[in-house]
Protein backbone atom coordinates (compact mmCIF):
# COMPACT_ATOMS: atom_id res chain seq x y z
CA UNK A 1 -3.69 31.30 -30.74
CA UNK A 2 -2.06 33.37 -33.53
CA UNK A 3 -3.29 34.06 -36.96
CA UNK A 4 -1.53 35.50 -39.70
CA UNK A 5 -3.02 36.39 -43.41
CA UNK A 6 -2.97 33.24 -45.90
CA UNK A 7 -3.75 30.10 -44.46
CA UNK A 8 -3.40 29.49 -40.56
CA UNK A 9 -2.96 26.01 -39.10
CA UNK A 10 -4.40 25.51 -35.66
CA UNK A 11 -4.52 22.24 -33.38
CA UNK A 12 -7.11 22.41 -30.45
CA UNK A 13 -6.33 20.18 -27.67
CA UNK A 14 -8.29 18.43 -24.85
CA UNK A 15 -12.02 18.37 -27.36
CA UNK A 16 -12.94 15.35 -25.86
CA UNK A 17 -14.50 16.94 -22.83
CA UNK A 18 -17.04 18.62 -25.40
CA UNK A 19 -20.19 16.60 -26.03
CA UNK A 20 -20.71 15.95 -29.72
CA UNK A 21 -22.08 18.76 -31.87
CA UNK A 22 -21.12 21.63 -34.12
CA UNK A 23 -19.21 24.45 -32.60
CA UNK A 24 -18.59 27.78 -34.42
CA UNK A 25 -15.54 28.84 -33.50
CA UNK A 26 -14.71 33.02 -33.56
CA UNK A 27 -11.31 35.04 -34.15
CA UNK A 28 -10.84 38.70 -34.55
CA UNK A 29 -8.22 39.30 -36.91
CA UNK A 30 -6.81 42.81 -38.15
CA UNK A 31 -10.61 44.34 -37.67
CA UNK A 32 -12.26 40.95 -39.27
CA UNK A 33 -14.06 38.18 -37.76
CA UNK A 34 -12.86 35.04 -39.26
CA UNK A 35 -15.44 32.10 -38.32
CA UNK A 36 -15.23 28.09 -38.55
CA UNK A 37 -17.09 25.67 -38.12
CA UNK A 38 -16.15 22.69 -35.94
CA UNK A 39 -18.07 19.24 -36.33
CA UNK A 40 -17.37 16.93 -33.20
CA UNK A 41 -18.63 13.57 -34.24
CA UNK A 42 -17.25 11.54 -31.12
């Protein structure tokens, strides 16, 4: 996965494995953590 600085589009594949919850997805990026949250609903 690569990030640059502005806005960063990333698709995840294969999810469905996961069971439904909320995930908090974690990048370090030039010395920052960037965070996300991911909702699963299905």
């Amino acid at each position: 996965m690569e990030l640059y600085k502005g806005n960063s589009q990333q698709t995840l594949d294969d999810l469905y494995n996961l069971p439904t919850g909320i995930y908090i997805l974690r990048a370090q990026f030039n010395g920052n953590v960037v965070q996300n949250k991911l909702i699963k609903t299905y």
